[in-house]
ModelCIF file with pLDDT and N, C-alpha, C, O atoms, coordinates in Angstrom:
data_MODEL
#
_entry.id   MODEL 
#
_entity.id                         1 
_entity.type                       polymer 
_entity.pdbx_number_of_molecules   1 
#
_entity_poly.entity_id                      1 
_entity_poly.type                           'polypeptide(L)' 
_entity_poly.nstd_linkage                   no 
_entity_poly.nstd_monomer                   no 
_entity_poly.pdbx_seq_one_letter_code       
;(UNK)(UNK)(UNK)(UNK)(UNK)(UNK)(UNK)(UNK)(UNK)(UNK)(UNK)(UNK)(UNK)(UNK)(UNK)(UNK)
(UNK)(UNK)(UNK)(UNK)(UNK)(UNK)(UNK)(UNK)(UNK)(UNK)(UNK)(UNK)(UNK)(UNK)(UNK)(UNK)
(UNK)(UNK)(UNK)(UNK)(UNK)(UNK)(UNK)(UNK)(UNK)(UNK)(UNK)(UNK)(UNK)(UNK)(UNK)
;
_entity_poly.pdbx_seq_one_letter_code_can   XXXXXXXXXXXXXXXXXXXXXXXXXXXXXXXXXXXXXXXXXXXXXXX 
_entity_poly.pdbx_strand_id                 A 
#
loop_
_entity_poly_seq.entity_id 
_entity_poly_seq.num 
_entity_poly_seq.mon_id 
_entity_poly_seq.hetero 
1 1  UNK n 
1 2  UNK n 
1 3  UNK n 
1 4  UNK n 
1 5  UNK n 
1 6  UNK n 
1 7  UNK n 
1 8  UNK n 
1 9  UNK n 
1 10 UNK n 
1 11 UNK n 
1 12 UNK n 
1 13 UNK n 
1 14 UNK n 
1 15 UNK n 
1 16 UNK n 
1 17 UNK n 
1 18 UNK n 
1 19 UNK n 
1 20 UNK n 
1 21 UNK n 
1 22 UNK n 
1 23 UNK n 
1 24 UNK n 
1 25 UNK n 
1 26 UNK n 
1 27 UNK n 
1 28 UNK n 
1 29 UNK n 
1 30 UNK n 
1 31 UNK n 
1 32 UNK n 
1 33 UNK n 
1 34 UNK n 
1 35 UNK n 
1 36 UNK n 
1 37 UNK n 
1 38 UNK n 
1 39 UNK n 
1 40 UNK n 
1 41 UNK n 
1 42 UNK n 
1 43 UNK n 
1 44 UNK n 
1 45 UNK n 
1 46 UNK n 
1 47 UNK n 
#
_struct_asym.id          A 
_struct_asym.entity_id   1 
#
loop_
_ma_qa_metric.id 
_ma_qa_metric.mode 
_ma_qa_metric.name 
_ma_qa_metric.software_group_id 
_ma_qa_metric.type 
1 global pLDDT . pLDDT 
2 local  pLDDT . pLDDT 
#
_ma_qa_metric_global.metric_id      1 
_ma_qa_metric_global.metric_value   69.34 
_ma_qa_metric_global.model_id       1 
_ma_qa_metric_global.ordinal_id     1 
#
loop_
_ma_qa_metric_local.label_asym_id 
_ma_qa_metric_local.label_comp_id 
_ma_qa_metric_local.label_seq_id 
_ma_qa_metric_local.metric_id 
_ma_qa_metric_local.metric_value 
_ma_qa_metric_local.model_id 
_ma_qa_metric_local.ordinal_id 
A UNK 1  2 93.00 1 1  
A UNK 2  2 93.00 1 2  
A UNK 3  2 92.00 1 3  
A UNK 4  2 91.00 1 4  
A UNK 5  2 92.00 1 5  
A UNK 6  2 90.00 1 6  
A UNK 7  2 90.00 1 7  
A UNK 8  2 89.00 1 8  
A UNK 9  2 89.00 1 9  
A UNK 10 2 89.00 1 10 
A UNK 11 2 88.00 1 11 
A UNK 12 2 86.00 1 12 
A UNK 13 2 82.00 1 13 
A UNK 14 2 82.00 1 14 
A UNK 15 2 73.00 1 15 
A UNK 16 2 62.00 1 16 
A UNK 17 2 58.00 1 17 
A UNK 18 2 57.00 1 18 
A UNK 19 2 50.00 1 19 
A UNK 20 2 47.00 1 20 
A UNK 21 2 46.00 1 21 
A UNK 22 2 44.00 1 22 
A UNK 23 2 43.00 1 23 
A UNK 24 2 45.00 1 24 
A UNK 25 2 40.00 1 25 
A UNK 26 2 47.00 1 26 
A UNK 27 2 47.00 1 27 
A UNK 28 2 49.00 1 28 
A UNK 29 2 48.00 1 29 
A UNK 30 2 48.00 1 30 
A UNK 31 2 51.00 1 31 
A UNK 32 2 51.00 1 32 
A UNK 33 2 57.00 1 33 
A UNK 34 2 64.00 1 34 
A UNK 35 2 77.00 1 35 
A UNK 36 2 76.00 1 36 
A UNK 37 2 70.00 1 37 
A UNK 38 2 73.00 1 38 
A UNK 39 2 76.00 1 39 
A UNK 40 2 75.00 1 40 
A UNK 41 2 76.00 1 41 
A UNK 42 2 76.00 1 42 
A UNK 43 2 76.00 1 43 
A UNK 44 2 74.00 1 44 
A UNK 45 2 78.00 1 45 
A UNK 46 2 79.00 1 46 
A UNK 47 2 80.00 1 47 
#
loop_
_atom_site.group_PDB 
_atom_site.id 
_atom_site.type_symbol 
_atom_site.label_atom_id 
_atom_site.label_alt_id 
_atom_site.label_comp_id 
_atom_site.label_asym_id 
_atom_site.label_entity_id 
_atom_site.label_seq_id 
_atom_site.pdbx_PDB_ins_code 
_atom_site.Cartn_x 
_atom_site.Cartn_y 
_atom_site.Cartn_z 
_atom_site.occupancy 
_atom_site.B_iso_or_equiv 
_atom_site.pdbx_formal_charge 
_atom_site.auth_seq_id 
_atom_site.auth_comp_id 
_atom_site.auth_asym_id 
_atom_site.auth_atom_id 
_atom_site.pdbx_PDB_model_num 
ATOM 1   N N  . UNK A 1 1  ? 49.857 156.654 122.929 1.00 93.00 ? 1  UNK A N  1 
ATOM 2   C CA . UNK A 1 1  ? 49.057 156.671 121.704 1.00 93.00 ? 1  UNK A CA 1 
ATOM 3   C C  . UNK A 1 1  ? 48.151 155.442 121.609 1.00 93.00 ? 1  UNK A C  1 
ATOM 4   O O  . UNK A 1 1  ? 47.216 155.628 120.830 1.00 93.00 ? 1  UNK A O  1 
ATOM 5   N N  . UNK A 1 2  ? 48.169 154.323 122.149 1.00 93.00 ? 2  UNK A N  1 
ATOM 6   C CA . UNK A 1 2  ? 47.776 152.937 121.942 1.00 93.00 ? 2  UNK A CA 1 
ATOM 7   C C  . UNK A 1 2  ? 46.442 153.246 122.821 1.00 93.00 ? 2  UNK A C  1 
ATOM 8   O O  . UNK A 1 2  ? 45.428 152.559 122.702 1.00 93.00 ? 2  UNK A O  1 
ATOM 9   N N  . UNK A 1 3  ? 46.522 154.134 123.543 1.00 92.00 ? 3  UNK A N  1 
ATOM 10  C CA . UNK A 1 3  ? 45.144 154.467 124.801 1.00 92.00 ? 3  UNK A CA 1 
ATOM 11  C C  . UNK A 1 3  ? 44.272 155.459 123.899 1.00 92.00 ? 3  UNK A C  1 
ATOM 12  O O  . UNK A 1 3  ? 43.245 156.030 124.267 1.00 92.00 ? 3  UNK A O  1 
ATOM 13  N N  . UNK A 1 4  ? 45.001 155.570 122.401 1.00 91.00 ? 4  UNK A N  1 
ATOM 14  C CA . UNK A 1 4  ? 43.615 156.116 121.840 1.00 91.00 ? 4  UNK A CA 1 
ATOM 15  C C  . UNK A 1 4  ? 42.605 155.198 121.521 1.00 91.00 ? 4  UNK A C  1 
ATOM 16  O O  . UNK A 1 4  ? 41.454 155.595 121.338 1.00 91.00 ? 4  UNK A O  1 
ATOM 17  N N  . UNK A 1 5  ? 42.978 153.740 121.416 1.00 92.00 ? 5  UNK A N  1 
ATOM 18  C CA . UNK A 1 5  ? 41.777 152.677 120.851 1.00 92.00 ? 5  UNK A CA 1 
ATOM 19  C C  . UNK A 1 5  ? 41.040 152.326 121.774 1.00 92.00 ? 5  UNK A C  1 
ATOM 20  O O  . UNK A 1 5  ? 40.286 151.398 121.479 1.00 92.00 ? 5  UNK A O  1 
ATOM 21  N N  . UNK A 1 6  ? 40.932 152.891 123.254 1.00 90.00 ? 6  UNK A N  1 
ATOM 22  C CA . UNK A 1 6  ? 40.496 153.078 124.616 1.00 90.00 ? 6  UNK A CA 1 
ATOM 23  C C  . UNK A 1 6  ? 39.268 154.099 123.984 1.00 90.00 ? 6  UNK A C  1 
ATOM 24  O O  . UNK A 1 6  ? 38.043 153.983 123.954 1.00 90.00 ? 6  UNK A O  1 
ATOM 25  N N  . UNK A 1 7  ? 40.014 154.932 123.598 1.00 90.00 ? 7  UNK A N  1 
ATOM 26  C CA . UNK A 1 7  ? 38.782 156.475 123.359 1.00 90.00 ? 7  UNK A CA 1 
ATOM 27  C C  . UNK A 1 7  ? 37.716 155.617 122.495 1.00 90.00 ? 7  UNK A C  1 
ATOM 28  O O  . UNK A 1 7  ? 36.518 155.601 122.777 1.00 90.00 ? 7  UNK A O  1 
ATOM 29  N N  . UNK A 1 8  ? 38.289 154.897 121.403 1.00 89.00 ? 8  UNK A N  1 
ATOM 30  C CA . UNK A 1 8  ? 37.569 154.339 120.143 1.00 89.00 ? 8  UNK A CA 1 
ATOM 31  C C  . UNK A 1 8  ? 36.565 153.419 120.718 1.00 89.00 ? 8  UNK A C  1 
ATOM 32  O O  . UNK A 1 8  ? 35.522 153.728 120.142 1.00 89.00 ? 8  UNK A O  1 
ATOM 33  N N  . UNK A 1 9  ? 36.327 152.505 121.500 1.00 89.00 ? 9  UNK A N  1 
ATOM 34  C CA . UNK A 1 9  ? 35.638 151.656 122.115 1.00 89.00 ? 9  UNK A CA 1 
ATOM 35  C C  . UNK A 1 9  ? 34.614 152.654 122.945 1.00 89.00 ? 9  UNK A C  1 
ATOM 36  O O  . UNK A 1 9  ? 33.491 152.212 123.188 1.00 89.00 ? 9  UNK A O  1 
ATOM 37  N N  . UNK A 1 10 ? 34.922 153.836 123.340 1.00 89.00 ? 10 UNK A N  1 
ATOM 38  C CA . UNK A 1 10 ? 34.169 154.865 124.097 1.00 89.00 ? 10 UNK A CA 1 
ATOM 39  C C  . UNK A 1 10 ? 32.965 155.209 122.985 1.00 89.00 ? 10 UNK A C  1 
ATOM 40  O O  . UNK A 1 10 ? 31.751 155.031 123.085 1.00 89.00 ? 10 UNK A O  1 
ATOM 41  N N  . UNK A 1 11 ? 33.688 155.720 121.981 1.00 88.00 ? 11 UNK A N  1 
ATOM 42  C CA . UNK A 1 11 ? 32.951 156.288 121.112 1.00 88.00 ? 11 UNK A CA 1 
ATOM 43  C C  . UNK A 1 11 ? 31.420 155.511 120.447 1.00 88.00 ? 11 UNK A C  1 
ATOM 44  O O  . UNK A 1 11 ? 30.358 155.949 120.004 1.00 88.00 ? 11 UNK A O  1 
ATOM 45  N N  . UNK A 1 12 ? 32.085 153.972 120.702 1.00 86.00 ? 12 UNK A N  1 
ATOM 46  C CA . UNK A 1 12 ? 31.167 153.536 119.645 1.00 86.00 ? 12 UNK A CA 1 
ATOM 47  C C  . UNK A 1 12 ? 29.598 153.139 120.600 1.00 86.00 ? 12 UNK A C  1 
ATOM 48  O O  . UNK A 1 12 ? 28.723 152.424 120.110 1.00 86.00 ? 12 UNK A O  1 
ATOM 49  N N  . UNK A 1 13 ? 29.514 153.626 121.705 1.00 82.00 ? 13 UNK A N  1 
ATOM 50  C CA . UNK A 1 13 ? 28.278 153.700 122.117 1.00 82.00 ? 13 UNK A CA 1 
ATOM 51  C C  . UNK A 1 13 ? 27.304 155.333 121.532 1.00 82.00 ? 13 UNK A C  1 
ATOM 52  O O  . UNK A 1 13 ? 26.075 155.318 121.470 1.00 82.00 ? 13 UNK A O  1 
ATOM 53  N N  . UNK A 1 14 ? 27.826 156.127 121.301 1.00 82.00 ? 14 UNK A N  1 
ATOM 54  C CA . UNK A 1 14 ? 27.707 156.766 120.707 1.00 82.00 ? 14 UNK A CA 1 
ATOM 55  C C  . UNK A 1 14 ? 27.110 156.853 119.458 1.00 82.00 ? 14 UNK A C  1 
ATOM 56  O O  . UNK A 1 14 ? 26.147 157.520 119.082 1.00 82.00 ? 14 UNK A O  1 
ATOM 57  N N  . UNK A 1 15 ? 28.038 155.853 118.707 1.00 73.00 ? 15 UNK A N  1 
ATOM 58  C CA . UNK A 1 15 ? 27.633 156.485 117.513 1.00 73.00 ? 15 UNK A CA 1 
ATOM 59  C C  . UNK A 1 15 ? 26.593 155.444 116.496 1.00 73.00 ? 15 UNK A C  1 
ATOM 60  O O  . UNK A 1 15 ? 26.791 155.327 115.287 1.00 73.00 ? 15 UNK A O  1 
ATOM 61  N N  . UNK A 1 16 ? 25.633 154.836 117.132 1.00 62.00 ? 16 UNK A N  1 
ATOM 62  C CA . UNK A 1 16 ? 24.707 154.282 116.626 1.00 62.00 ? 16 UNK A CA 1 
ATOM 63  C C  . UNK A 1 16 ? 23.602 155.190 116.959 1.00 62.00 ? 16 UNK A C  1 
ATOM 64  O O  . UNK A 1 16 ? 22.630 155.117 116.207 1.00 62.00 ? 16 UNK A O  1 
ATOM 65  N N  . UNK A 1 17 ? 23.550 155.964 117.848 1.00 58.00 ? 17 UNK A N  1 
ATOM 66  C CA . UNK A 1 17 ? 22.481 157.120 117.554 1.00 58.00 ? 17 UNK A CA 1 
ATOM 67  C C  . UNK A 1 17 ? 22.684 158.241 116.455 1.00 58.00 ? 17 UNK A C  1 
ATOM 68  O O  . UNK A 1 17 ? 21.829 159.107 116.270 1.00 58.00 ? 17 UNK A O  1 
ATOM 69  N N  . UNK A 1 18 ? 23.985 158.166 115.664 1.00 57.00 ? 18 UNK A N  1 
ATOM 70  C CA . UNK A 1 18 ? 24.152 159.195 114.671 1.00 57.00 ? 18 UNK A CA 1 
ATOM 71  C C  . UNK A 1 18 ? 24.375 158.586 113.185 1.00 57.00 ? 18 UNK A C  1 
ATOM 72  O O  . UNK A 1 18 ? 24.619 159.145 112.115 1.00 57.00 ? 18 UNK A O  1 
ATOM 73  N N  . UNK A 1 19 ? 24.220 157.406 113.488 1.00 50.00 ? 19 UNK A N  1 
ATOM 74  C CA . UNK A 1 19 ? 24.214 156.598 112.101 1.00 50.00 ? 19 UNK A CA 1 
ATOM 75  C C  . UNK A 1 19 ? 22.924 156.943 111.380 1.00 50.00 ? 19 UNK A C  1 
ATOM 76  O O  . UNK A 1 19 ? 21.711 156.821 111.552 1.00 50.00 ? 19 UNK A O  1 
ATOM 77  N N  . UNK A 1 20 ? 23.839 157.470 110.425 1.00 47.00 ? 20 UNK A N  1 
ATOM 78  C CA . UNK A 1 20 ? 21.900 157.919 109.398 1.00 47.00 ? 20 UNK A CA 1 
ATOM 79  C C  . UNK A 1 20 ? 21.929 156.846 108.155 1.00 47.00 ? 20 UNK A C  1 
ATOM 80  O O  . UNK A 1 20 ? 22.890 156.858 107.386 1.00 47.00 ? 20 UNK A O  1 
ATOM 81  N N  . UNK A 1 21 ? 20.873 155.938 107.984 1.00 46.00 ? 21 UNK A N  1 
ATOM 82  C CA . UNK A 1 21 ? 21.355 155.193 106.329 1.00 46.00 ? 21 UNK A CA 1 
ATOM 83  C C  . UNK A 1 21 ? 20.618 155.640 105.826 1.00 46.00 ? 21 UNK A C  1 
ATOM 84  O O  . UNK A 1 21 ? 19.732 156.258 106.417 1.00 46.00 ? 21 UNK A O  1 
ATOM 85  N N  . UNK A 1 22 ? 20.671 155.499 104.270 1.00 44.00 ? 22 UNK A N  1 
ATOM 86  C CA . UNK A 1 22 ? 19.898 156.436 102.850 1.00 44.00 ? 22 UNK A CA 1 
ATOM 87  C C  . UNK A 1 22 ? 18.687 155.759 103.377 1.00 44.00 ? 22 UNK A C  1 
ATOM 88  O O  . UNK A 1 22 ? 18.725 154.893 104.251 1.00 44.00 ? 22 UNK A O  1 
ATOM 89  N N  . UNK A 1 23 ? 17.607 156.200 102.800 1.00 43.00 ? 23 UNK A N  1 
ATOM 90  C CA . UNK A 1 23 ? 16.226 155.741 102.502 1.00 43.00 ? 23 UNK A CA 1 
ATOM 91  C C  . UNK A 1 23 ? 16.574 154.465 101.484 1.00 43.00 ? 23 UNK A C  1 
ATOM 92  O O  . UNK A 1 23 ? 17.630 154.004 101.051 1.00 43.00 ? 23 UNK A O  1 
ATOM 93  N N  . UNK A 1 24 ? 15.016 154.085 101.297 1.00 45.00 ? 24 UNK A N  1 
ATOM 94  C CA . UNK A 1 24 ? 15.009 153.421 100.327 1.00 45.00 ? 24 UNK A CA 1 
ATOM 95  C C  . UNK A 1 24 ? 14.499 153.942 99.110  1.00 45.00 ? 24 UNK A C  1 
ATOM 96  O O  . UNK A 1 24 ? 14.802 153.375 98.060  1.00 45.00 ? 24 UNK A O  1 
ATOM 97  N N  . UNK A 1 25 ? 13.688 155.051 99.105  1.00 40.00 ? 25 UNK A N  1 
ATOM 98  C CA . UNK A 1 25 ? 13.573 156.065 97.619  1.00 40.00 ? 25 UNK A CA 1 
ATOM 99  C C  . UNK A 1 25 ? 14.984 156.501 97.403  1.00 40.00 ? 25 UNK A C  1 
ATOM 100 O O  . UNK A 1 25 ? 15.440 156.376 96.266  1.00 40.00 ? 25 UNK A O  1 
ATOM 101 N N  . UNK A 1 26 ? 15.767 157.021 98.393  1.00 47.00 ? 26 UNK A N  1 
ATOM 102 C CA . UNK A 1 26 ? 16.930 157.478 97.643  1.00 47.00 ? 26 UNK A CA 1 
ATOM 103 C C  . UNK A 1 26 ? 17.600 156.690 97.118  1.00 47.00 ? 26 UNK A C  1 
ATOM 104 O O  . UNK A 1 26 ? 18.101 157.081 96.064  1.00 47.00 ? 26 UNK A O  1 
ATOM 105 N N  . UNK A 1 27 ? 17.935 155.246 97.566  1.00 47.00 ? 27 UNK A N  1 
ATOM 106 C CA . UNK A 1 27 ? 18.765 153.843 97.051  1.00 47.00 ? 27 UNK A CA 1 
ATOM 107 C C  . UNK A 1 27 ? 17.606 153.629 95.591  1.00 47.00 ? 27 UNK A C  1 
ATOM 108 O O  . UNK A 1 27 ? 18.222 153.552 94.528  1.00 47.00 ? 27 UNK A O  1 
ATOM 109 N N  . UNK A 1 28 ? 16.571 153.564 95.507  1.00 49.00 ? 28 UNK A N  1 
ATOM 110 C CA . UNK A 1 28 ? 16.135 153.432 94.521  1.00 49.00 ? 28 UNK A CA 1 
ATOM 111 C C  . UNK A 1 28 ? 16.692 154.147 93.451  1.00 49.00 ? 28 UNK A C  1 
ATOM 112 O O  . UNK A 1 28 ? 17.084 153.358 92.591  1.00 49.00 ? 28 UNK A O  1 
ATOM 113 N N  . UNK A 1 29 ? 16.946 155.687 93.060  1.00 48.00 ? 29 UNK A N  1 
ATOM 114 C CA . UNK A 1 29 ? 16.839 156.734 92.411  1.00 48.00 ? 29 UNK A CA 1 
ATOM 115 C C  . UNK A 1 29 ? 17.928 156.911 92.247  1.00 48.00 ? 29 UNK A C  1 
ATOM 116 O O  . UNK A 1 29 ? 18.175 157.756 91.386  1.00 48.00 ? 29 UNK A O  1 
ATOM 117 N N  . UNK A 1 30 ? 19.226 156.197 92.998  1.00 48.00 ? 30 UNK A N  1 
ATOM 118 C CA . UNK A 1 30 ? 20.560 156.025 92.850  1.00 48.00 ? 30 UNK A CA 1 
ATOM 119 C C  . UNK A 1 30 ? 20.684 154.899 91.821  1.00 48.00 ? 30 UNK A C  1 
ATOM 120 O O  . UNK A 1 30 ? 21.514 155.076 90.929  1.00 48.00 ? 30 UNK A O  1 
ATOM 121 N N  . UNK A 1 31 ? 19.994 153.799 91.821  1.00 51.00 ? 31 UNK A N  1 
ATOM 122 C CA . UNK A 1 31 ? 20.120 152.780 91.023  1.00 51.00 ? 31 UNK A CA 1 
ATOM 123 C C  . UNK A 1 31 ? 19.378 153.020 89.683  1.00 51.00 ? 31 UNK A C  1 
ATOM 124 O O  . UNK A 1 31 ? 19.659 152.460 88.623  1.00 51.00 ? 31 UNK A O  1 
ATOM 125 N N  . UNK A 1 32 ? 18.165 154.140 89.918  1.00 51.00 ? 32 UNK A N  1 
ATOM 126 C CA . UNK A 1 32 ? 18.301 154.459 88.006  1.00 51.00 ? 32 UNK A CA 1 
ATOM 127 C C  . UNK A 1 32 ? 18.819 154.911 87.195  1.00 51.00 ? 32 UNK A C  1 
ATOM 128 O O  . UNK A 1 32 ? 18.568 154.853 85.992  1.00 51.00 ? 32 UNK A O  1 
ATOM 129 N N  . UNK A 1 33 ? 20.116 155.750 88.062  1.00 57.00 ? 33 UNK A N  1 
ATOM 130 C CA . UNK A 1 33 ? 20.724 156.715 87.364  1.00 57.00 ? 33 UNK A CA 1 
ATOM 131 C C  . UNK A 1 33 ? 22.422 156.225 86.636  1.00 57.00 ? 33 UNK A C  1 
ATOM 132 O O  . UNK A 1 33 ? 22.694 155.024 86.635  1.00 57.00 ? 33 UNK A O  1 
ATOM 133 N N  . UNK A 1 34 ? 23.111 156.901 86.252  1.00 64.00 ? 34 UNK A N  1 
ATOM 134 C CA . UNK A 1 34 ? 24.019 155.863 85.161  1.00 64.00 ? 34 UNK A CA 1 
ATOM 135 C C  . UNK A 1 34 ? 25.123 155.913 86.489  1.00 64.00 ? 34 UNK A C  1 
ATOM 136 O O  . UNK A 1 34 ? 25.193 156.587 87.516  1.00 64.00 ? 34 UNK A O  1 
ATOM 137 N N  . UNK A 1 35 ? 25.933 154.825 85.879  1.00 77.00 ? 35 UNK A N  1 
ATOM 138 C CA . UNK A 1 35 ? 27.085 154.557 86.953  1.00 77.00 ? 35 UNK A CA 1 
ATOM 139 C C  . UNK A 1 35 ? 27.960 156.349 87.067  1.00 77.00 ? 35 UNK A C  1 
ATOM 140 O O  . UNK A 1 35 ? 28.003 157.044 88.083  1.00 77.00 ? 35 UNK A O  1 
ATOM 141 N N  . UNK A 1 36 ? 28.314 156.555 86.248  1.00 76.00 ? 36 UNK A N  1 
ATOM 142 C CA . UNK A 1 36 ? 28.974 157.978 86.102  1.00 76.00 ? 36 UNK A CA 1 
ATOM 143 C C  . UNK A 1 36 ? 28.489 158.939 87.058  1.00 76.00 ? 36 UNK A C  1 
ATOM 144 O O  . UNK A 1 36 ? 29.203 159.508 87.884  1.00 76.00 ? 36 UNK A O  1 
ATOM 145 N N  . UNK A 1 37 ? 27.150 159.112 86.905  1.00 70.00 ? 37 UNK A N  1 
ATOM 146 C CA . UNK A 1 37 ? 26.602 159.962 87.733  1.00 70.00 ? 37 UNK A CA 1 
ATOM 147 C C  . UNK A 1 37 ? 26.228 159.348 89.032  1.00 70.00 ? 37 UNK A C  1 
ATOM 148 O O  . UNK A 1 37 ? 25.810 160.250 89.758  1.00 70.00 ? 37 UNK A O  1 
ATOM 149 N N  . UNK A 1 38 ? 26.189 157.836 89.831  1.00 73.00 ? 38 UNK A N  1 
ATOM 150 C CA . UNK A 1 38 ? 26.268 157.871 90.708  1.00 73.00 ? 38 UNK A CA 1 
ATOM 151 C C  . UNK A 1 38 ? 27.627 157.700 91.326  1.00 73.00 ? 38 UNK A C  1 
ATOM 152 O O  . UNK A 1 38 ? 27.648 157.660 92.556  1.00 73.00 ? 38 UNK A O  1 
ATOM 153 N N  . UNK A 1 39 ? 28.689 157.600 90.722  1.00 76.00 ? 39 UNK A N  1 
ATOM 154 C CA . UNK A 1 39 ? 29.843 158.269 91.205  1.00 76.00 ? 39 UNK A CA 1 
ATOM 155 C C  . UNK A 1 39 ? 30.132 159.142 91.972  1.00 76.00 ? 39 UNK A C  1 
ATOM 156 O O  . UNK A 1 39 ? 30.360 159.355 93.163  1.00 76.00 ? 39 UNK A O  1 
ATOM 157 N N  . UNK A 1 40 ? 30.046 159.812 90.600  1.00 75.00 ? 40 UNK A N  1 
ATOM 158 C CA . UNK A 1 40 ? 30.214 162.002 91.505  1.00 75.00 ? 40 UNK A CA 1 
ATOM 159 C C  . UNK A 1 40 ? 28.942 162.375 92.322  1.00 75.00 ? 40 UNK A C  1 
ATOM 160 O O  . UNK A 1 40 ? 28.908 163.432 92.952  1.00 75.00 ? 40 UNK A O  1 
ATOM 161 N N  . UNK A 1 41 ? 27.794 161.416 92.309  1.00 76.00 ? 41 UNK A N  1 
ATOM 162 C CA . UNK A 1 41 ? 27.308 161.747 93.799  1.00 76.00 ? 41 UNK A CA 1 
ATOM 163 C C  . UNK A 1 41 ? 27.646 160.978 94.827  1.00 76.00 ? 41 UNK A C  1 
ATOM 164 O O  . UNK A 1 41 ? 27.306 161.269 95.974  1.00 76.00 ? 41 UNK A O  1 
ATOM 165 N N  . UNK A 1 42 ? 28.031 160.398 94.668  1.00 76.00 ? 42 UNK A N  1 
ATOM 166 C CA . UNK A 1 42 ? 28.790 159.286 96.054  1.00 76.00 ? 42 UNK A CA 1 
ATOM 167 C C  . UNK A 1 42 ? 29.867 160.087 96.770  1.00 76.00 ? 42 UNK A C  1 
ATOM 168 O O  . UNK A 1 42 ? 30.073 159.971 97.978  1.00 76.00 ? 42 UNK A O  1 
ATOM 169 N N  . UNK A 1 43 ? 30.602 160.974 95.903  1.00 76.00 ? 43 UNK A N  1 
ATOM 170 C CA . UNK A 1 43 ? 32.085 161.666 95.689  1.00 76.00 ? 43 UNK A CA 1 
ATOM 171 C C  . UNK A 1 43 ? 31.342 163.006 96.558  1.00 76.00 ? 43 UNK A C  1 
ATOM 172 O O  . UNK A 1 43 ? 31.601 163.418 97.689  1.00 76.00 ? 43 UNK A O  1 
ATOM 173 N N  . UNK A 1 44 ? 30.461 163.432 95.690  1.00 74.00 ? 44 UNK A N  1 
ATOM 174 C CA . UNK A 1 44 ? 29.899 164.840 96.515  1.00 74.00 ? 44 UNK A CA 1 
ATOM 175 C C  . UNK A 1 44 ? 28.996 164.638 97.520  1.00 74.00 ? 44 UNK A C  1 
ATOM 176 O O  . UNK A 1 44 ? 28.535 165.565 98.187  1.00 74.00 ? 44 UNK A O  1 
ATOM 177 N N  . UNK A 1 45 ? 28.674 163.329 97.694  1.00 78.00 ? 45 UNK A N  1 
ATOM 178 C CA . UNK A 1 45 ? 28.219 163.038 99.321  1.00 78.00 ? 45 UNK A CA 1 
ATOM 179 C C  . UNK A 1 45 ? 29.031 162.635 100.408 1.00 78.00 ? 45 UNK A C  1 
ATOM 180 O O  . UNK A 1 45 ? 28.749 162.756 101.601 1.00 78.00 ? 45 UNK A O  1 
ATOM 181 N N  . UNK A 1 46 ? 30.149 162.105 99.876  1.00 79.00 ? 46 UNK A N  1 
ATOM 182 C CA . UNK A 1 46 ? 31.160 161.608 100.926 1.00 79.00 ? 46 UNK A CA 1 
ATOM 183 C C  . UNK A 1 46 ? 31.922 162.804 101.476 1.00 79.00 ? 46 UNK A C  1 
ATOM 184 O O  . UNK A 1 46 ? 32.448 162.866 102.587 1.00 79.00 ? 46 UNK A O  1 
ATOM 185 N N  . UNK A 1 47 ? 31.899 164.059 100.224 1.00 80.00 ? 47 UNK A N  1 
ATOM 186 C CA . UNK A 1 47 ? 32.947 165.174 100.750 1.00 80.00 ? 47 UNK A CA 1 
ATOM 187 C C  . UNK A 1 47 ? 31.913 166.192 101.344 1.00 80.00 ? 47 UNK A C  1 
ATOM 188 O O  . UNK A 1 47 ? 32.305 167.234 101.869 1.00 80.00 ? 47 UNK A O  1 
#
């Protein structure tokens, strides 16, 4: 099981080509909106 953190070190060449970050209109439009509601979109973006 310990030769899975073998796989994990594999992976992470990988996965900087699939890293997506928000825009900056969307970080904007997140920060006008009330804490409440950027909650449950944080919640319904994470799921």
């Amino acid at each position: 099981f310990l030769n899975i953190t073998v796989c994990g070190a594999v992976l992470r060449r990988f996965e900087q080509n699939l890293n997506r970050k928000p825009s900056n209109v969307k970080q904007c439009q997140r920060r006008e909106r009330g804490i409440c509601h950027q909650i449950l979109s944080s919640i319904h973006s994470l799921l």
